[in-house]
N, C-alpha and C. Protein backbone atom coordinates (compact mmCIF):
# COMPACT_ATOMS: atom_id res chain seq x y z
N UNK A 1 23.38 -53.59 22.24
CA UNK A 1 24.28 -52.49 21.98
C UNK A 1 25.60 -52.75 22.69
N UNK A 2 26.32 -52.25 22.12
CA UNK A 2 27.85 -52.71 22.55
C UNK A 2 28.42 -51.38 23.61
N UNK A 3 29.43 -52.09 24.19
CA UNK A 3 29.79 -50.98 25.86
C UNK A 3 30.25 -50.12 25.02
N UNK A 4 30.99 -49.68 24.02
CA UNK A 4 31.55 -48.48 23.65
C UNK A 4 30.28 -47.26 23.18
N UNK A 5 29.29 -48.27 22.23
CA UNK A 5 28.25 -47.26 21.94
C UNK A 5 27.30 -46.92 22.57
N UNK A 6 27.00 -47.34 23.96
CA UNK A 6 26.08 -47.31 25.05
C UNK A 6 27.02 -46.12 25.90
N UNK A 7 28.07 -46.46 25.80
CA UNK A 7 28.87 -45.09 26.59
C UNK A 7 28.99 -43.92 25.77
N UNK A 8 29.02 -43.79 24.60
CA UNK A 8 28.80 -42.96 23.16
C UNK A 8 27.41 -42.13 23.76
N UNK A 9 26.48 -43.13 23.83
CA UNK A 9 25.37 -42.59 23.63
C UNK A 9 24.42 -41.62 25.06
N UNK A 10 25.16 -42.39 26.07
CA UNK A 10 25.50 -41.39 27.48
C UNK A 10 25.92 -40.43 27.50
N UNK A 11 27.01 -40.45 26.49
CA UNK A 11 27.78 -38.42 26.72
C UNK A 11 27.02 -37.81 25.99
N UNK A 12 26.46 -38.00 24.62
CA UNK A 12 25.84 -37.75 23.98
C UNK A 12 24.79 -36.93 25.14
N UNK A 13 24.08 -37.43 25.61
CA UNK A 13 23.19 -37.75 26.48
C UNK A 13 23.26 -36.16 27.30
N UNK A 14 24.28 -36.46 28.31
CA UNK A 14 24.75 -35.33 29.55
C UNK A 14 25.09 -33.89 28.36
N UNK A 15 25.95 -34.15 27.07
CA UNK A 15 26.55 -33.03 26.65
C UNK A 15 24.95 -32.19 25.62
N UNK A 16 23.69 -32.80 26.02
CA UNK A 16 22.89 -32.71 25.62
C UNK A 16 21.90 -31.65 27.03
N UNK A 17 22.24 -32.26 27.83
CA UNK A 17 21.52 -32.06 29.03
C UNK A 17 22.20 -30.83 29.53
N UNK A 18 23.53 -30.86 29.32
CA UNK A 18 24.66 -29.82 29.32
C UNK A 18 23.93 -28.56 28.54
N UNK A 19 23.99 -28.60 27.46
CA UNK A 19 23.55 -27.50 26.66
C UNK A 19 22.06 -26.84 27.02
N UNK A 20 21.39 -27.48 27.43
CA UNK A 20 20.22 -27.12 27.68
C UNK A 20 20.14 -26.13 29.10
N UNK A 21 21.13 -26.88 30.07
CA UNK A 21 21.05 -26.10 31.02
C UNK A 21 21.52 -24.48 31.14
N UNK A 22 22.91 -25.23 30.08
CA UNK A 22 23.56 -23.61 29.64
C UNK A 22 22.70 -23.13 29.11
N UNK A 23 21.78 -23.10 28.10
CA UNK A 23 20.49 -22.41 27.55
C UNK A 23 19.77 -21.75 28.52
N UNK A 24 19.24 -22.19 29.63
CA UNK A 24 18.62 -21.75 30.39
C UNK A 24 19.28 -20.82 31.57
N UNK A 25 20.15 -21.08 31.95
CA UNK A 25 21.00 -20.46 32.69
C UNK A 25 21.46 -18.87 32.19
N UNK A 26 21.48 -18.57 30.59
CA UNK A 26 21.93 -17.61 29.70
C UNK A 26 20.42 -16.98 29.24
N UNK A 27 19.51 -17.61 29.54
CA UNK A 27 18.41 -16.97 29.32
C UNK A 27 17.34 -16.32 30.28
N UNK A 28 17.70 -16.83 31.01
CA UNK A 28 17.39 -16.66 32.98
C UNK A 28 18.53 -15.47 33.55
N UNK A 29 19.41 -15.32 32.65
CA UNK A 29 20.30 -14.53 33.38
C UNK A 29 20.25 -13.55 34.00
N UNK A 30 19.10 -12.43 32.94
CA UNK A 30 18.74 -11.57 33.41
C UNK A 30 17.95 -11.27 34.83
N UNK A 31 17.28 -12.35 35.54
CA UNK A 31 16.66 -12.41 36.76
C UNK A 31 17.67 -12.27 37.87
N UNK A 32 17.18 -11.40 38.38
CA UNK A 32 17.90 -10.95 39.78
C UNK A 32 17.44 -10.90 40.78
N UNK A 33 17.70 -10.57 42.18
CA UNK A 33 17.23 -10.54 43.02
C UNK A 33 17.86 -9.73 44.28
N UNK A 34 17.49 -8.46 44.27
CA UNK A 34 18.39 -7.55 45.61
C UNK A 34 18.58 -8.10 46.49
N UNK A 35 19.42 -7.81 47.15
CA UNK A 35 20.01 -8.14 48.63
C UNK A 35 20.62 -7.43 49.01
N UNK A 36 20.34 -6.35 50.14
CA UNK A 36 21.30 -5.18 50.18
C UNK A 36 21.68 -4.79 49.29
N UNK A 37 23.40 -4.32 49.10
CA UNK A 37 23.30 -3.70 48.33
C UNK A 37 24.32 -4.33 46.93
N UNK A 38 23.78 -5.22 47.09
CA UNK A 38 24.24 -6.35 45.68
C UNK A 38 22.83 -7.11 45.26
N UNK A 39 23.15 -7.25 44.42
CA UNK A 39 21.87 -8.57 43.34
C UNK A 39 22.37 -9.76 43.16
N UNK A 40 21.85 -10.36 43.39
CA UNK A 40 21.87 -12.05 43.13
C UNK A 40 21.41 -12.70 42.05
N UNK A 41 22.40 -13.35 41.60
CA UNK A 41 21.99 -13.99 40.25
C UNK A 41 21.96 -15.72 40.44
N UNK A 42 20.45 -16.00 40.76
CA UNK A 42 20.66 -17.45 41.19
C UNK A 42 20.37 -18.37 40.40
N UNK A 43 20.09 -18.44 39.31
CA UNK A 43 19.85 -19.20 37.81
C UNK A 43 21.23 -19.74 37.74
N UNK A 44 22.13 -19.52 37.73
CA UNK A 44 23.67 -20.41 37.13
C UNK A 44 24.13 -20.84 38.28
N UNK A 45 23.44 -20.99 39.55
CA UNK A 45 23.64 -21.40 40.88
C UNK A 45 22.78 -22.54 40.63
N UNK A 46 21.42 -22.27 40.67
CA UNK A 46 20.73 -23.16 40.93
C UNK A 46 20.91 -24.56 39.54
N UNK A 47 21.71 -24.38 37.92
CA UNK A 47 22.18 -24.62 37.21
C UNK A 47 23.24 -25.43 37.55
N UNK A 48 24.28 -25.21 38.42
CA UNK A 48 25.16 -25.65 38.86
C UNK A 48 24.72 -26.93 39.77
N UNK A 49 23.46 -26.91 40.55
CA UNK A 49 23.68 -27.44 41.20
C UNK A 49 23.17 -29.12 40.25
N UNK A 50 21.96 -28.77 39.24
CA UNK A 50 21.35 -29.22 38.69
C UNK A 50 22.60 -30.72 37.78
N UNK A 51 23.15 -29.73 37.12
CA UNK A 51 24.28 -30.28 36.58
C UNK A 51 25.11 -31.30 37.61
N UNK A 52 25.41 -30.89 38.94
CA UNK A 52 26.60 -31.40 39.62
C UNK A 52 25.63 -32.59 39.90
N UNK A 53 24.53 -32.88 40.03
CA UNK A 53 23.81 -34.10 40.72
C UNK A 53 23.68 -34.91 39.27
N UNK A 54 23.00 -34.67 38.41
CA UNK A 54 23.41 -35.36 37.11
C UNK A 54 23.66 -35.29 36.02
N UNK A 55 24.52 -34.99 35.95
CA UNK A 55 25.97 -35.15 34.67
C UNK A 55 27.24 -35.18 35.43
N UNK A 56 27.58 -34.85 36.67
CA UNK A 56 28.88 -35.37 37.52
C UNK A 56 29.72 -33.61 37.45
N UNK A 57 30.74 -34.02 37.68
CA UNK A 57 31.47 -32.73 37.73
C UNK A 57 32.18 -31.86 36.65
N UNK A 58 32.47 -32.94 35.84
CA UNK A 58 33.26 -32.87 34.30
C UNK A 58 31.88 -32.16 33.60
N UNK A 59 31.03 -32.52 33.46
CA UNK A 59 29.79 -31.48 32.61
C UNK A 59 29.37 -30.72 33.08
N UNK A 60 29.38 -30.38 34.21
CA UNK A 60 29.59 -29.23 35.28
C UNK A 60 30.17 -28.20 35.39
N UNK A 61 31.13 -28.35 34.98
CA UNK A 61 31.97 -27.48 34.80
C UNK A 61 31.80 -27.15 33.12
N UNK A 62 31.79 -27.80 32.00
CA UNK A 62 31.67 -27.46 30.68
C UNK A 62 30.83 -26.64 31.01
N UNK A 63 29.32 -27.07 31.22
CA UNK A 63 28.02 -26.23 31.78
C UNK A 63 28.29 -24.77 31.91
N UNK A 64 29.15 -25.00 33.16
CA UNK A 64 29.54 -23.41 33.51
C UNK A 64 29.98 -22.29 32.72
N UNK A 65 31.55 -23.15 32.24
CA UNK A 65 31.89 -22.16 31.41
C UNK A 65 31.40 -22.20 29.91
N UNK A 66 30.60 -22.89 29.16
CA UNK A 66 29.82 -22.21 28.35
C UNK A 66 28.62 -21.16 28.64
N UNK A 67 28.67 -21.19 29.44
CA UNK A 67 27.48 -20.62 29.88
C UNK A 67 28.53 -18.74 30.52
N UNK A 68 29.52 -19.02 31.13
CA UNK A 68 29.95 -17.48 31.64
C UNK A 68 30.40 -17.23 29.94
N UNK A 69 30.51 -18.18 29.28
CA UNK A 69 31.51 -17.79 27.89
C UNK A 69 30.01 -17.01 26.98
N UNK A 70 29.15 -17.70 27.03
CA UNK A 70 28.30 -17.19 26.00
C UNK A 70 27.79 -15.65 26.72
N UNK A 71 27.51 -15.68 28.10
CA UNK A 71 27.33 -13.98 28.97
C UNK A 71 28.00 -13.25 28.18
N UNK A 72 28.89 -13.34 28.44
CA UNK A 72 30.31 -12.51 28.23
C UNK A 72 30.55 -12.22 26.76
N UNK A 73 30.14 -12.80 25.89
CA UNK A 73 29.74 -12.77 24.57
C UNK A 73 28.68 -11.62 24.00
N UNK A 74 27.64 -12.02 24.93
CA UNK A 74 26.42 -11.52 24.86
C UNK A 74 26.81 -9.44 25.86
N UNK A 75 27.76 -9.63 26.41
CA UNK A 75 27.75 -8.71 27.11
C UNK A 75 27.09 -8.54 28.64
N UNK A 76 26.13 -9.75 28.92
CA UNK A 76 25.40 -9.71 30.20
C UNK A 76 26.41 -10.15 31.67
N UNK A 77 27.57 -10.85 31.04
CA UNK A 77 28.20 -11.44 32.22
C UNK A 77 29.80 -10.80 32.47
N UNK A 78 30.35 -11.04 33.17
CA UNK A 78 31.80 -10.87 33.74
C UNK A 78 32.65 -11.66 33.67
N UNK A 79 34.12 -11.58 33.58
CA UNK A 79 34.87 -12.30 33.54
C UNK A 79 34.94 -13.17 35.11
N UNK A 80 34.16 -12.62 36.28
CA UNK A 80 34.39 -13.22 37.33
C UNK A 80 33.09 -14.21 37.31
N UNK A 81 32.55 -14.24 36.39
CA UNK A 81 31.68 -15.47 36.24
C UNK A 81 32.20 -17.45 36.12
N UNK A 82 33.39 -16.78 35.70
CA UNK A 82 34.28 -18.19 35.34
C UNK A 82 34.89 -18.91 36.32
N UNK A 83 36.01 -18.45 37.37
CA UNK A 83 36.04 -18.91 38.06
C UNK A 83 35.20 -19.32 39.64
N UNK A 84 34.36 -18.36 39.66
CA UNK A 84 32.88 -18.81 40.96
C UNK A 84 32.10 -19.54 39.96
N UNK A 85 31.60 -19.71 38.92
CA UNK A 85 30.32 -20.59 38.55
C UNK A 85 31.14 -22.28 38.46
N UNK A 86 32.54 -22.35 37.86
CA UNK A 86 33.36 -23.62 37.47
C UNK A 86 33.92 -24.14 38.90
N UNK A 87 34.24 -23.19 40.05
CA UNK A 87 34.21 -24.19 40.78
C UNK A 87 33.44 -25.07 41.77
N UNK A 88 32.65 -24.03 41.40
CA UNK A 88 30.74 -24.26 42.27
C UNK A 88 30.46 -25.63 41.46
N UNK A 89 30.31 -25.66 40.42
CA UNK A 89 29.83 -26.62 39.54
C UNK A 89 30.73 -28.02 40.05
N UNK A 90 31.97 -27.90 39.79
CA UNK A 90 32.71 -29.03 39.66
C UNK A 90 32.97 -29.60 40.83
N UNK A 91 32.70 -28.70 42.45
CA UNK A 91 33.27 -28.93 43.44
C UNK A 91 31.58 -29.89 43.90
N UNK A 92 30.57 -29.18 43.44
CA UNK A 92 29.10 -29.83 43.49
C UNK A 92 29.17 -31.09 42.73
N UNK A 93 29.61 -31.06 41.68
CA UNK A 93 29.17 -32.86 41.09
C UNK A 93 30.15 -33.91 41.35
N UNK A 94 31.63 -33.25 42.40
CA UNK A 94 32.57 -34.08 42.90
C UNK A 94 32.06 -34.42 44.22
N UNK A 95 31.48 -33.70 44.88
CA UNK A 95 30.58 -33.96 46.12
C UNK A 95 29.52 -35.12 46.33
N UNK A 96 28.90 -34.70 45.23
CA UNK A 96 27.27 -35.91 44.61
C UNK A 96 27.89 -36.97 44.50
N UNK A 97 29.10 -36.94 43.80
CA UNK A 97 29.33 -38.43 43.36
C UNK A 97 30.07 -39.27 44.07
N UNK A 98 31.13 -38.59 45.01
CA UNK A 98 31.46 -39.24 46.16
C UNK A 98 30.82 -39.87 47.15
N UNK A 99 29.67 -38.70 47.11
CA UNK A 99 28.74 -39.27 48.44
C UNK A 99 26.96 -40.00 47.91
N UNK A 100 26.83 -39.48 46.95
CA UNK A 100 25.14 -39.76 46.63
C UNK A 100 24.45 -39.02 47.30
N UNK A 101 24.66 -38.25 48.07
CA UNK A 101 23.51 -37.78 48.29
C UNK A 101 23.91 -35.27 47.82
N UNK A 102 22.58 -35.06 48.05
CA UNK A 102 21.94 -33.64 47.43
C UNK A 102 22.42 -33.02 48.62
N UNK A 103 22.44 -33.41 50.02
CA UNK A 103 23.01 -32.30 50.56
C UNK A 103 24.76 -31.97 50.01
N UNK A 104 24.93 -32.86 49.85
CA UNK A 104 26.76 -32.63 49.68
C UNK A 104 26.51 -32.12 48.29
N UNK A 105 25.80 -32.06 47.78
CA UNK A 105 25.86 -30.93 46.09
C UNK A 105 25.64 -29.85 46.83
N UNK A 106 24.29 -29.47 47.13
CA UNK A 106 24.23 -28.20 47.74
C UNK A 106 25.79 -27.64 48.60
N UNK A 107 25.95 -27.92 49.19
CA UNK A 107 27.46 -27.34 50.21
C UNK A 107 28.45 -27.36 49.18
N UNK A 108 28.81 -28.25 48.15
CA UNK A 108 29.68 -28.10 47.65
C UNK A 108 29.65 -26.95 46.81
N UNK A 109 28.72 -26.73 46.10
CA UNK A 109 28.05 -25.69 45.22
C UNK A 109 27.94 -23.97 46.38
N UNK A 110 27.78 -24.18 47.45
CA UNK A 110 28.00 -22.73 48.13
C UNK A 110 29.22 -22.43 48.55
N UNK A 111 29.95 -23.60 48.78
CA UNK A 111 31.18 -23.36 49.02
C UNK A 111 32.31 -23.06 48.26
N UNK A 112 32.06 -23.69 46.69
CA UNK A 112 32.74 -24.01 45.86
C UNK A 112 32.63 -22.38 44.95
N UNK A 113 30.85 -22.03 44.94
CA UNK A 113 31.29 -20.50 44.40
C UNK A 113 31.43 -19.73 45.37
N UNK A 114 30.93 -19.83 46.31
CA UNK A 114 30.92 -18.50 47.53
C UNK A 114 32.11 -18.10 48.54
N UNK A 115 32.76 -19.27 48.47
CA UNK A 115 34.03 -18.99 48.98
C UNK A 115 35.11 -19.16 48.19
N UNK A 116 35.84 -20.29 47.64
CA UNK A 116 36.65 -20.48 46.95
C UNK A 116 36.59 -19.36 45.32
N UNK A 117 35.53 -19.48 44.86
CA UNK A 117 35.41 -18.70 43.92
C UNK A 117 35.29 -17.35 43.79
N UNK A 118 34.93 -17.28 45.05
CA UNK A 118 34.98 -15.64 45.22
C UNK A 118 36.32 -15.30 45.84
N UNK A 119 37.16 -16.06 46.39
CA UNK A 119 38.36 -15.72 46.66
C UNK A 119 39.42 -16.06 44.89
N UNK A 120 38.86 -16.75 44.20
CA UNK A 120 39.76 -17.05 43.19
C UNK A 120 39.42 -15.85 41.89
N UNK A 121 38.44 -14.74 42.31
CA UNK A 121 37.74 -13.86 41.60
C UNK A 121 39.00 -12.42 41.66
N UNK A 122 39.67 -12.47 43.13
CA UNK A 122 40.63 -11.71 42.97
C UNK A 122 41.88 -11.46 41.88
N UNK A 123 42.48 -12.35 41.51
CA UNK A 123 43.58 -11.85 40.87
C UNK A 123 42.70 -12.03 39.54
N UNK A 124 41.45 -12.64 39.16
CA UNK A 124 41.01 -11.99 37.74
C UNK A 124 40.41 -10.81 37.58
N UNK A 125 39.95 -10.04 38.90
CA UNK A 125 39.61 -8.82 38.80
C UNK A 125 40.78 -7.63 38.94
N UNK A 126 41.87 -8.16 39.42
CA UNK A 126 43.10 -7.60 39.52
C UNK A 126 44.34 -7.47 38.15
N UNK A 127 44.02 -8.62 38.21
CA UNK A 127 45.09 -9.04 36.50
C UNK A 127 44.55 -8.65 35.53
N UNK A 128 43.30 -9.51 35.13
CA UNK A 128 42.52 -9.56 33.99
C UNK A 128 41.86 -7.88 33.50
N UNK A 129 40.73 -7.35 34.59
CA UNK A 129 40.04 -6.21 34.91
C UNK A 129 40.62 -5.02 34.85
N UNK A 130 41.82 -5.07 35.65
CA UNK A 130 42.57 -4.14 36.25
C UNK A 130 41.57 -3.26 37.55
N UNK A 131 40.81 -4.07 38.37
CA UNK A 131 40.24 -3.82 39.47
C UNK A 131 40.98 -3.47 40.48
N UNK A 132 41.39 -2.74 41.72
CA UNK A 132 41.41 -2.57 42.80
C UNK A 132 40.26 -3.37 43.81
N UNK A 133 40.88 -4.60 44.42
CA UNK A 133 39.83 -5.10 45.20
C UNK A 133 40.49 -5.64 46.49
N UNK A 134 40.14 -6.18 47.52
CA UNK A 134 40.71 -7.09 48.09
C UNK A 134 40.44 -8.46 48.36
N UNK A 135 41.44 -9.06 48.59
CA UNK A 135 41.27 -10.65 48.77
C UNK A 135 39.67 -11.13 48.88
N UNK A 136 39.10 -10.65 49.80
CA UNK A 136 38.06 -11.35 49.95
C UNK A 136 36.28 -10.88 49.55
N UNK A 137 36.81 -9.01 48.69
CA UNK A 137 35.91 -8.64 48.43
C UNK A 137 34.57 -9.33 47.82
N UNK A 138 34.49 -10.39 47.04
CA UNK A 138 33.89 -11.22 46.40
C UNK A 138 33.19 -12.43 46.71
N UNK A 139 33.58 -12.79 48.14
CA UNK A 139 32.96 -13.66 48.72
C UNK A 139 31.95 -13.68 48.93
N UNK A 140 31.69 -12.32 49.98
CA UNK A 140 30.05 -12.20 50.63
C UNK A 140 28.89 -12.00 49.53
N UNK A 141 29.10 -11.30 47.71
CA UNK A 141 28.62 -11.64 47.00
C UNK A 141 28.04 -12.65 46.51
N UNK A 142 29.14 -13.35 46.28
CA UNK A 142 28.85 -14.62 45.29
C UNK A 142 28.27 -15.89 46.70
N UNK A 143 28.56 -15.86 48.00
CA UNK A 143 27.75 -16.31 48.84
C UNK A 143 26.46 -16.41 48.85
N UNK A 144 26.24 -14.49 49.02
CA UNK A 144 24.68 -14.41 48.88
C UNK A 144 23.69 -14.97 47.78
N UNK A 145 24.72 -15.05 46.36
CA UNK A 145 24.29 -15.27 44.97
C UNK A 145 23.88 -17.08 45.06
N UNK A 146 24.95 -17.55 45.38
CA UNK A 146 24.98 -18.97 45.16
C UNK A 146 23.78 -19.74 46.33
N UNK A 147 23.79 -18.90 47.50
CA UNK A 147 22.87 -19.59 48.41
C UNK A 147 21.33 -19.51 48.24
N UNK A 148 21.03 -18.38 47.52
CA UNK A 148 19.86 -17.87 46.92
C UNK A 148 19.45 -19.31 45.32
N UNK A 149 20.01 -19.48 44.81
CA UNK A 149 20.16 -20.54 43.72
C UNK A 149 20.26 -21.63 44.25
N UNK A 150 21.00 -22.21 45.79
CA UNK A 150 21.33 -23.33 46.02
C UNK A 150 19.93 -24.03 46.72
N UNK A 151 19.18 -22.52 47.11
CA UNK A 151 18.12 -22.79 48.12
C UNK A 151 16.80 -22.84 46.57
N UNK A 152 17.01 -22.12 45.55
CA UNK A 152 16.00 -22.92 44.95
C UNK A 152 15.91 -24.21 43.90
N UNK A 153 17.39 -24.44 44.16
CA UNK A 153 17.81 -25.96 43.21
C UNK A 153 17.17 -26.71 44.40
N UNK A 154 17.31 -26.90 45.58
CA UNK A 154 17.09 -27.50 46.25
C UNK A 154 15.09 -28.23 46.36
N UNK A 155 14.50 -26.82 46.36
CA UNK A 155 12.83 -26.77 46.31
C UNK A 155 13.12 -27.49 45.05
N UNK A 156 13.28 -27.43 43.87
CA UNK A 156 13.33 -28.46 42.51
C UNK A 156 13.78 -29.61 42.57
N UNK A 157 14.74 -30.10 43.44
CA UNK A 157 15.28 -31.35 43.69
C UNK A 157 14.16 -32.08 44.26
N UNK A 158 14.11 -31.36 45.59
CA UNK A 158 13.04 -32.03 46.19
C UNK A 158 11.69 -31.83 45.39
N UNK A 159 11.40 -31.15 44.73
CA UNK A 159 10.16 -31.73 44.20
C UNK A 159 10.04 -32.46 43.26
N UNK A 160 11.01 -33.19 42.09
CA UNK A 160 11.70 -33.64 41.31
C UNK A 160 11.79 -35.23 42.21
N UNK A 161 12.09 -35.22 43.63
CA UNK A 161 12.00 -36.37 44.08
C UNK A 161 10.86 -36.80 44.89
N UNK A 162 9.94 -35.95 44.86
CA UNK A 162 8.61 -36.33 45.47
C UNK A 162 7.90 -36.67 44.15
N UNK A 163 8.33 -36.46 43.28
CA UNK A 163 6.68 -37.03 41.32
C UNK A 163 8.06 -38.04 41.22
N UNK A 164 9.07 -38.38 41.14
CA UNK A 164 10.07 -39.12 40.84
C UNK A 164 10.90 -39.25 39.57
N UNK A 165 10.86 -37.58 39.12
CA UNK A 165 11.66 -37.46 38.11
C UNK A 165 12.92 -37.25 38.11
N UNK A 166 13.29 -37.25 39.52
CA UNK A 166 14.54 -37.31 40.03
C UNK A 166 15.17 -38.41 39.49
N UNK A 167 14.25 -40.24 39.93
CA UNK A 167 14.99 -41.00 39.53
C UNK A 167 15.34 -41.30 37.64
N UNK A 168 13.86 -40.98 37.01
CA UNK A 168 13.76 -41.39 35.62
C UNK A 168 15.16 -40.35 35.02
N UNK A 169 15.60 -38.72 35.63
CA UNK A 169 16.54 -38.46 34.75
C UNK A 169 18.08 -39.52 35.43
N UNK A 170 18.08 -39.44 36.54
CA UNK A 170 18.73 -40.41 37.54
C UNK A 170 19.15 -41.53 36.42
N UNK A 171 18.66 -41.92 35.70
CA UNK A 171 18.54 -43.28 35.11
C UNK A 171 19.11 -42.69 33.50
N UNK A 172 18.49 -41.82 32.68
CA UNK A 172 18.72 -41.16 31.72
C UNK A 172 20.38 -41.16 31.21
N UNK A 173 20.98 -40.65 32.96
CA UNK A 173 22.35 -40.32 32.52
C UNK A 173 23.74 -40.91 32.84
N UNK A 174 22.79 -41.71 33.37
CA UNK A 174 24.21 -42.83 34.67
C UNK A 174 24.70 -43.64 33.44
N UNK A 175 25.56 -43.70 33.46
CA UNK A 175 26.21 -44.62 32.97
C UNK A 175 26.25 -46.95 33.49
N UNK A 176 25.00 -46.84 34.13
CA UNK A 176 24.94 -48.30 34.57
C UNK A 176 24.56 -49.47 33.25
């Protein structure tokens, strides 16, 4: 097979793996989980993180926002789904791939929605919404949300690398 259609057949591949996750992520949505006095939605967390380790950051982010796009469609999601799930995603599979290793997905992925995204949640709840909020109202949310998801991408990673299906999808999507 020739390098162009072997790389053809890789995106193919991820934008495949892509969709599926968004599937699941939009169908899982509904699962929550209290925490005081917010709910946690850790399916497009733990999604995120899934994505950022293999398919990289670029399908990571597609991931995401098909996935806040189809919510939001459906009526289940928010417009502040877009910017915390896209930079969680993209800041997670820029992490993985710099470094190789799952802890730097995980951190990038809590940091990427729980802080940055929850600070970048303001002027769309302000502009977009027409919310009254402040700067940082959104953080300690999407913190609690993303760490709850990051902590069970993690139990799946690792068990994913104890049967070693870690490496066989590992292999699936790399481009080597």
């Amino acid at each position: 097979m020739r390098k162009g259609q072997e790389t053809m057949k890789i995106q193919v591949k991820k934008l495949a793996v892509s969709g599926m996750l968004a599937a699941v992520a939009v169908a899982l949505s509904g699962f929550s989980i209290p925490i005081g006095a917010s709910r946690c939605f850790p399916i497009q967390h733990l999604c995120n993180v899934m994505a950022g380790v293999f398919l990289g950051p670029f399908y990571g982010v597609i991931m995401a926002f098909v996935t806040s796009l189809v919510r939001n469609l459906l009526g289940t999601g928010s417009l502040l789904a877009f910017p915390g799930s896209m930079v969680g995603a993209f800041l997670c599979g820029w992490l993985y791939r710099k470094t190789g290793k799952v802890m730097a997905a995980y951190i990038g992925e809590v940091f990427g929605t729980g802080i940055l995204g929850g600070i970048l949640c303001y002027p769309v709840a302000v502009l977009l919404m027409g919310k009254e909020a402040a700067v940082f109202a959104y953080v300690m949310p999407f913190l609690l949300s993303t760490l709850c998801g990051t902590i069970m991408a993690a139990i799946l990673v690792g068990a994913m690398e104890k049967s070693g299906a870690m490496s066989v999808l590992s292999h699936i999507t790399s481009e080597q």
